[in-house]
Protein backbone atom coordinates (compact mmCIF):
# COMPACT_ATOMS: atom_id res chain seq x y z
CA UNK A 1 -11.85 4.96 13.86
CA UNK A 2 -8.41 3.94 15.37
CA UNK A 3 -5.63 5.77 14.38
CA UNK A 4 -1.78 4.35 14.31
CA UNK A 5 0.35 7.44 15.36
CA UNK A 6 3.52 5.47 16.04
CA UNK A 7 6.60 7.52 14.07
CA UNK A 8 6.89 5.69 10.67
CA UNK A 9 10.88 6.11 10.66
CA UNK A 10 10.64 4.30 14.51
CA UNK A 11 8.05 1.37 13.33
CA UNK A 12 10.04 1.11 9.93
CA UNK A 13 13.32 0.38 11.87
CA UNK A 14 11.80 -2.12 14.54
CA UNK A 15 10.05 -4.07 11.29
CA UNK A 16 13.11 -3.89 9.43
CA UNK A 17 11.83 -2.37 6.46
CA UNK A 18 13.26 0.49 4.39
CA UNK A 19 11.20 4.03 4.83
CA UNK A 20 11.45 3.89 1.35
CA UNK A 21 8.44 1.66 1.21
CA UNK A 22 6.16 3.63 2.97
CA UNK A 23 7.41 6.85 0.42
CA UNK A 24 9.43 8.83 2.89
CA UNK A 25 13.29 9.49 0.82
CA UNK A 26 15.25 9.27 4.43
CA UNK A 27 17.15 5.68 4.12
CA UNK A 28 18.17 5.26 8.23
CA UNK A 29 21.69 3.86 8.79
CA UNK A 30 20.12 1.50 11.45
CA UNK A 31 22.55 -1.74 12.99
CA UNK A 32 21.31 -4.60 10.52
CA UNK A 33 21.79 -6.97 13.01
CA UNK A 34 20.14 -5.17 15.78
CA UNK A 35 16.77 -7.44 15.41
CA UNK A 36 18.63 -10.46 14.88
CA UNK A 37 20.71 -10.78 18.20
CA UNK A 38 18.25 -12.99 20.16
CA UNK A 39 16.33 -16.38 18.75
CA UNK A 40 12.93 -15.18 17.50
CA UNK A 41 9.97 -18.14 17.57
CA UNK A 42 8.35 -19.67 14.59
CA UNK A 43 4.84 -17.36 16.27
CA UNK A 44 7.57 -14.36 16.32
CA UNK A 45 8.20 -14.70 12.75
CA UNK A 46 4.95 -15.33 11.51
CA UNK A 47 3.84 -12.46 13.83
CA UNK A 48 6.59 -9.88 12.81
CA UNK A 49 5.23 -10.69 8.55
CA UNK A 50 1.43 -9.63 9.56
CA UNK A 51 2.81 -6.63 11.37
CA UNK A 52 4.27 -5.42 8.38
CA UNK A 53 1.93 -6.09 5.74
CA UNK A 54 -0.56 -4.19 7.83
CA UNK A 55 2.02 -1.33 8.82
CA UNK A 56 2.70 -0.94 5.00
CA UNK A 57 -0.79 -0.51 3.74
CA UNK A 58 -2.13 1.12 6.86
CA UNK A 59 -4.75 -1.88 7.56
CA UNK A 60 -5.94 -2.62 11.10
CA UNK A 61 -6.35 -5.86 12.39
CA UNK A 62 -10.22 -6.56 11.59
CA UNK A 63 -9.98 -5.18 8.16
CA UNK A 64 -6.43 -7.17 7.41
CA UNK A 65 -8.32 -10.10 8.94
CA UNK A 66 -11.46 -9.97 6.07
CA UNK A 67 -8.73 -9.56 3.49
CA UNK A 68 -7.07 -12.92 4.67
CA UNK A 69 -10.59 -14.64 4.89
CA UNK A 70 -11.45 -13.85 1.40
CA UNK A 71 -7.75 -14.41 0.12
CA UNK A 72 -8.30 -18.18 1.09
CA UNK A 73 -11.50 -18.57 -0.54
CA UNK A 74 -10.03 -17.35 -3.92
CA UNK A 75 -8.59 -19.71 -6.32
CA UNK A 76 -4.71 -19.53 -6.34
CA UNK A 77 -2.07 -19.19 -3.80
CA UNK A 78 -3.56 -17.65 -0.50
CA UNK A 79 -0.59 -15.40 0.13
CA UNK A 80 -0.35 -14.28 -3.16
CA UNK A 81 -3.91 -13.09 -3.05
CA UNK A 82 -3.47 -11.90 -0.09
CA UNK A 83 -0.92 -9.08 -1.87
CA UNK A 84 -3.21 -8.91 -4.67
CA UNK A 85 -6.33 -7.37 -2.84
CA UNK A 86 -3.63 -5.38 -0.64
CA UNK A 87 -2.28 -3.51 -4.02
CA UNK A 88 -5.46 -3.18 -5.40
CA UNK A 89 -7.21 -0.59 -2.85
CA UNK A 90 -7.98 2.60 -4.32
CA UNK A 91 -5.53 4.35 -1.81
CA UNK A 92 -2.67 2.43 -2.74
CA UNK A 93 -3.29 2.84 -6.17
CA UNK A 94 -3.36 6.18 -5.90
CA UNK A 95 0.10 6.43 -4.12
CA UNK A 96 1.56 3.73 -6.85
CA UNK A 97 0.48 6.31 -9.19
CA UNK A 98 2.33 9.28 -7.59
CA UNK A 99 -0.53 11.10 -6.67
CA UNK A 100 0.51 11.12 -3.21
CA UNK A 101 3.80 11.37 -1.37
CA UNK A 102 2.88 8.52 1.10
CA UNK A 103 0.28 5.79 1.24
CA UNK A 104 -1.18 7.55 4.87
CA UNK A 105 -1.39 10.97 2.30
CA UNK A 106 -3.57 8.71 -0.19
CA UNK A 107 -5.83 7.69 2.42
CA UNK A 108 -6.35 11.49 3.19
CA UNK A 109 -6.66 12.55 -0.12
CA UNK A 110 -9.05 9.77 -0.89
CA UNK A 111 -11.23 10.25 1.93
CA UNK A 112 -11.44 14.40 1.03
CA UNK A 113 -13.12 13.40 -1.72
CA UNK A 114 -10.58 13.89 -4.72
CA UNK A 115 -10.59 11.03 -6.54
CA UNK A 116 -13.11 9.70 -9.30
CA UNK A 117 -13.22 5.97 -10.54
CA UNK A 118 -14.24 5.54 -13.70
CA UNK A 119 -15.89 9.13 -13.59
CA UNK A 120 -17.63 8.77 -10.48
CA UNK A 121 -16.19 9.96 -6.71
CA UNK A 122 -15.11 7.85 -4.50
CA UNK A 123 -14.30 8.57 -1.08
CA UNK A 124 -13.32 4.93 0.24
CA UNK A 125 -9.84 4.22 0.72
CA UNK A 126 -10.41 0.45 1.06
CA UNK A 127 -12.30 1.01 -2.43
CA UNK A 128 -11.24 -2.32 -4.30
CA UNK A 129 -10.29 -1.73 -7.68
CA UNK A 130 -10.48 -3.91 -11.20
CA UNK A 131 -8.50 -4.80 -14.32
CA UNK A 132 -9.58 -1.39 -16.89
CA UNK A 133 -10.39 1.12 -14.03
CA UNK A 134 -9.63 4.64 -14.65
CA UNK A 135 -8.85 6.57 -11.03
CA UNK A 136 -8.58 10.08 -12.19
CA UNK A 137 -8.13 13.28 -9.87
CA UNK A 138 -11.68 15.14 -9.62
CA UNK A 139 -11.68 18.73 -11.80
CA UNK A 140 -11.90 20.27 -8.99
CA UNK A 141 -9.12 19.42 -7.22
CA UNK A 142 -6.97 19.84 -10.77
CA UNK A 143 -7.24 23.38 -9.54
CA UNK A 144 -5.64 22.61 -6.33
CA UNK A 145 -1.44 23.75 -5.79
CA UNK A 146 -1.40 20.77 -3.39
CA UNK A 147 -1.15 18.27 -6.52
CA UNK A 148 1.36 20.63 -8.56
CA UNK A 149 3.71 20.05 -5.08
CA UNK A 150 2.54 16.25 -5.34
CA UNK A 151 3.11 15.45 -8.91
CA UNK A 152 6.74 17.37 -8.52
CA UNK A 153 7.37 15.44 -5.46
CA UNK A 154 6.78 12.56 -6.69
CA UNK A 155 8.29 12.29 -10.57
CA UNK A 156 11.22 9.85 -10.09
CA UNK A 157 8.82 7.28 -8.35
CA UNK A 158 8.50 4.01 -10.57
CA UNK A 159 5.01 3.45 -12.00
CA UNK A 160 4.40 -0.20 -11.73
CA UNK A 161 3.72 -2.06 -15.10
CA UNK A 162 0.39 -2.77 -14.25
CA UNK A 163 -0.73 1.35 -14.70
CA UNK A 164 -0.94 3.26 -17.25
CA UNK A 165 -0.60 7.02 -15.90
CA UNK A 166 -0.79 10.10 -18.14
CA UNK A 167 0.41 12.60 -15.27
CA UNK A 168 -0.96 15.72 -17.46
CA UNK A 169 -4.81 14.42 -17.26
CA UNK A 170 -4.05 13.35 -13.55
CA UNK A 171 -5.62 9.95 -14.74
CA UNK A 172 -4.27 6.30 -14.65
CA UNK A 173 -5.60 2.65 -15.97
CA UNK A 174 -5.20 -0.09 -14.15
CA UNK A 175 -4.32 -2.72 -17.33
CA UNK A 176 -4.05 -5.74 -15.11
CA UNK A 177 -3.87 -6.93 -11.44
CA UNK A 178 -0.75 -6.58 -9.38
CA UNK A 179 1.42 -10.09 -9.45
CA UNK A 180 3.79 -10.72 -6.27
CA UNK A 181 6.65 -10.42 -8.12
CA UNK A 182 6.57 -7.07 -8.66
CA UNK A 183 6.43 -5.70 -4.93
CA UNK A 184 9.15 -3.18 -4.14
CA UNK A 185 9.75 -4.62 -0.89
CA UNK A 186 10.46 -8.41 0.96
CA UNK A 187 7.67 -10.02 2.61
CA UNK A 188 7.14 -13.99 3.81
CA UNK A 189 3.53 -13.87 3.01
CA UNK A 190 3.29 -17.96 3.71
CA UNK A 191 3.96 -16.99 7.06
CA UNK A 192 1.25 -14.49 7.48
CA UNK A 193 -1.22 -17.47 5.95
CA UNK A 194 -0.05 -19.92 8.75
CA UNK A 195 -0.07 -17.87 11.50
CA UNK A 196 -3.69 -17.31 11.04
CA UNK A 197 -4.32 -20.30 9.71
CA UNK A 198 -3.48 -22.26 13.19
C-alpha cells in the first residue's frame, strides 16, 4: 500500500489549511498571501480542492476516485455527498470522537484491531459507517495506557452533533449522518465535482 510521508505541517502550509484540521495544536504563522501571488487556473483551483480533501482524510487517488463515482450516483448534491461518505469512515469517526490524536493515528489504531462496531471488530479504516452505529474501543484495548494518554489528549476537542460519545465506556453513536455545514474547515467541493467531471 502507498504511503504519503510528506511532513503534515509542510503539506498543510502549501494547501493552505490550518494543522488544526488534521489534529496537530501547532497553528504556523505562515505569509497568507504567499499562495496567492501568481494567477492560479480554473484546473489549478479545482486541482488544489481534490488535493485537500484527500490530504485531510488520508485517501489516495483510486479510493477518493470510487468515493466521487458513487457520490454522483446518490440522490442529492454530488459534493455534498461527496463529504458525507468522507466523514462517515470508521477512521474518521473515530478521530471525531477523540479516540485518536490525528486522523493518520485512527487509521493505525483501526487497522491494530481496536475498534468494535456494533460489538463486532473491525479492522477497516475505510469501514463505512450508518445512522445508529455504536464504534466502541475493544475490552482489550480498555486496558491499554495508550488510550488514558489519548482520551487526556484529546478532551477539549469538539464532538460533532451528530455523536453521541460517553468517553467512560470508550463508546459513541452515530445519531445521524454528517451535513456539510458542520465541517470544521473550508472546502470548494463543486470544484472537486467539475474537475472530475470534465
Amino acid at each position: 500500500m502507498a504511503v504519503d510521508r510528506t511532513p503534515v505541517l509542510k503539506r498543510c502550509k502549501a494547501l493552505g489549511i490550518s494543522p488544526m484540521v488534521m489534529g496537530y495544536g501547532k497553528e504556523t504563522n505562515r505569509n497568507k498571501n504567499a499562495n496567492t501571488r501568481k494567477k492560479v487556473s480554473e484546473y489549478g483551483l479545482q486541482l488544489k480542492e481534490k488535493q485537500k480533501l484527500k490530504f485531510i482524510y488520508g485517501v489516495l487517488e483510486k479510493q477518493f476516485y470510487h468515493y466521487y463515482e458513487m457520490a454522483v450516483k446518490e440522490e442529492g448534491i454530488a459534493g455534498h455527498n461527496l463529504l458525507r461518505l468522507l466523514e462517515s469512515r470508521l477512521d474518521n469517526v473515530v478521530f471525531r470522537a477523540g479516540f485518536a490524536i490525528t486522523r493518520r493515528e485512527a487509521r493505525q489504531l483501526v487497522g491494530h484491531g481496536h475498534f468494535t462496531v456494533n460489538g463486532k471488530k473491525v479492522d477497516i479504516p475505510s469501514y463505512r459507517i450508518k445512522e445508529g452505529d455504536v464504534i466502541a474501543l475493544s475490552e482489550r484495548s480498555k486496558k491499554s495506557a495508550k488510550f488514558a494518554q489519548v482520551t487526556e489528549a484529546t478532551g477539549g476537542r469538539l464532538i460533532p452533533v451528530w455523536l453521541e460519545v460517553n468517553k467512560e465506556a470508550m463508546s459513541a453513536k452515530v445519531t445521524r449522518m454528517p451535513q456539510r455545514d458542520e465541517l470544521d474547515y473550508e472546502i470548494e467541493e463543486q470544484l472537486v465535482i467539475e474537475l472530475y467531471s470534465k
